[in-house]
Protein backbone atom coordinates (compact mmCIF):
# COMPACT_ATOMS: atom_id res chain seq x y z
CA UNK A 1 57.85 64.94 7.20
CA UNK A 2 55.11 66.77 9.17
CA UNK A 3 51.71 66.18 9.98
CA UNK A 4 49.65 64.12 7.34
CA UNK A 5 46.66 65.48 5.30
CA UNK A 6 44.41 63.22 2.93
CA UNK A 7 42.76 65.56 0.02
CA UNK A 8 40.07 64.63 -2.00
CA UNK A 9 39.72 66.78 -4.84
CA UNK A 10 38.71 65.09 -8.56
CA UNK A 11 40.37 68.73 -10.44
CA UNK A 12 44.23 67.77 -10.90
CA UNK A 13 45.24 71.36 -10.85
CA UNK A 14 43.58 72.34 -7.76
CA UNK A 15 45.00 69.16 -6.48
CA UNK A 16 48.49 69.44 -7.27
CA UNK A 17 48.21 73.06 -6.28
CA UNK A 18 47.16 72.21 -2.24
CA UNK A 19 50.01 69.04 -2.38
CA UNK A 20 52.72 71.57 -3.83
CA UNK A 21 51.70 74.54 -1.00
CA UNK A 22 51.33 71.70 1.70
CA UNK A 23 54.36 70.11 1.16
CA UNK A 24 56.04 73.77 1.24
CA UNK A 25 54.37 73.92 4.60
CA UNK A 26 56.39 70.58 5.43
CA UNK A 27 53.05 68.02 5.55
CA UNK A 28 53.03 64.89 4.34
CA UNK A 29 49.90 64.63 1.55
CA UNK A 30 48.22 62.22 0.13
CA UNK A 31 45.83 63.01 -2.92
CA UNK A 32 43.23 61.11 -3.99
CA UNK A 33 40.68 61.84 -6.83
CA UNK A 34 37.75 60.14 -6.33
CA UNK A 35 35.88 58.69 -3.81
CA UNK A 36 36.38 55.04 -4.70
CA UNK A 37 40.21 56.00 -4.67
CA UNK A 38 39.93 57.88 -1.03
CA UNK A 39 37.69 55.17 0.29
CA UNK A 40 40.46 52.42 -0.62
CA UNK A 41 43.17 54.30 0.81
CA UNK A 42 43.03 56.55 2.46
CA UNK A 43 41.68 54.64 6.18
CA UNK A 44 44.90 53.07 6.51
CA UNK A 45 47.39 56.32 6.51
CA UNK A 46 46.46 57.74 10.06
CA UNK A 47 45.82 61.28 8.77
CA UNK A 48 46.16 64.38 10.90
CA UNK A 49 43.56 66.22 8.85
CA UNK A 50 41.27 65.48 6.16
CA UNK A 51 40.24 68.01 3.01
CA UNK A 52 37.81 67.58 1.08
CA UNK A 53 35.95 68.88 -2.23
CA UNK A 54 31.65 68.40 -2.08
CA UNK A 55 31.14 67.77 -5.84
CA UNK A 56 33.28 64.64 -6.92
CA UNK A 57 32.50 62.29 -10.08
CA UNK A 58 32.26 59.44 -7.91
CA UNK A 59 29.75 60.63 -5.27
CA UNK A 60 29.89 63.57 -2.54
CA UNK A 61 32.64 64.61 -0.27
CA UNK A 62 29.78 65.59 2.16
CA UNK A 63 28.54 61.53 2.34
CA UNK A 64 32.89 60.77 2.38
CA UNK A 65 32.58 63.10 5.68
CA UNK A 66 29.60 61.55 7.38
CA UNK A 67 31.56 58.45 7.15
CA UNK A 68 34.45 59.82 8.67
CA UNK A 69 32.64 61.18 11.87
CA UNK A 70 30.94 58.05 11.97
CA UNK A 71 33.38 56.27 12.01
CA UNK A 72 35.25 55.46 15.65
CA UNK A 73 38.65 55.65 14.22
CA UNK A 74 38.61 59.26 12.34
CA UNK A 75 35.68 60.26 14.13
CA UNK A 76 38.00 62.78 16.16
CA UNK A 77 40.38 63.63 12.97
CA UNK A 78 39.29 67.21 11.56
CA UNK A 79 37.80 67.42 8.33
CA UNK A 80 37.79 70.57 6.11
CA UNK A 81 35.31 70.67 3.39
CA UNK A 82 36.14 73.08 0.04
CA UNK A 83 33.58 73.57 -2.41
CA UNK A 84 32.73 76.53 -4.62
CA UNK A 85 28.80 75.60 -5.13
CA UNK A 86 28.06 75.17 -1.50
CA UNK A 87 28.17 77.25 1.90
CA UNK A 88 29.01 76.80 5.03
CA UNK A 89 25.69 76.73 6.36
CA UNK A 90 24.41 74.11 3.85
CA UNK A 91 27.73 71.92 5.20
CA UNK A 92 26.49 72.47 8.59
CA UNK A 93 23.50 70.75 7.61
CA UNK A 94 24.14 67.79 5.96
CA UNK A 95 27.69 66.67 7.69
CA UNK A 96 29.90 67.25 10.98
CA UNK A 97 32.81 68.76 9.56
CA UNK A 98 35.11 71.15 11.10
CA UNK A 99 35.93 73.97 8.68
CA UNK A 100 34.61 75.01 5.08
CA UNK A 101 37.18 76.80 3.02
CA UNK A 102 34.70 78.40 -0.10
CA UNK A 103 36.57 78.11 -3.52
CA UNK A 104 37.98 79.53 -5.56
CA UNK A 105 40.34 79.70 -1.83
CA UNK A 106 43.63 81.72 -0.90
CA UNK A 107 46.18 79.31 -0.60
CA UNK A 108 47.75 81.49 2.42
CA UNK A 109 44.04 81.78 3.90
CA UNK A 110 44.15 77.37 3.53
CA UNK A 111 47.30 76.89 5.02
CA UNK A 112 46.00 78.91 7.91
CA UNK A 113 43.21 76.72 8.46
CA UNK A 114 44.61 73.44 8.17
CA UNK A 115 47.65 74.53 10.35
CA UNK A 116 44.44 75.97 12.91
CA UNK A 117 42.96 72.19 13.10
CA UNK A 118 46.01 69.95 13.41
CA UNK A 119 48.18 72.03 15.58
């Protein structure tokens, strides 16, 4: 397999909609729907990328990505948040990530950008 992406998304279709179109793409992914879930697993698979929905039932993708940056491990591994009740510039604010894809997203248009950050 390719180059591995973690998602966090708590909506099973959108979920198994960015694993089916990633694996197409030939990446290894690993879904998680919550944060408790990500939090627990997540660390330990040496992701290439990171993708991320804001609203989750469990707490907020934007506090999952603060953790990431400040963290020295994934600190350097790019995160891409989604979210379709935030903007970019309100990511900019409250967390370091690398990308924002706005939802509801075209799945060429996010294969594009994740192939952009871990190429």
């Amino acid at each position: 397999m390719g180059k591995r992406i973690c998602v966090l998304e708590d909506n099973r279709d959108i979920r198994e909609i960015i694993e089916l179109v990633l694996h197409d793409e030939k990446y290894e992914v690993f879904t998680f729907s919550s944060v408790t879930e990500f939090n627990s697993k997540a660390f330990g698979l040496k992701a290439d990328a990171f993708l991320l929905d804001v609203m989750l039932p469990d707490g907020s993708g934007f506090d999952v990505c603060c953790g990431l940056k400040g963290n020295e491990i994934t600190h350097d591994i790019p995160v891409l948040m989604m979210s379709a009740n935030f903007t970019s510039t309100e990511m900019n604010r409250k967390c370091l990530a690398e990308d924002f894809i706005s939802k509801p997203f075209d799945i060429f248009e996010l294969v594009k950008r994740i192939e952009m950050h871990v190429s």
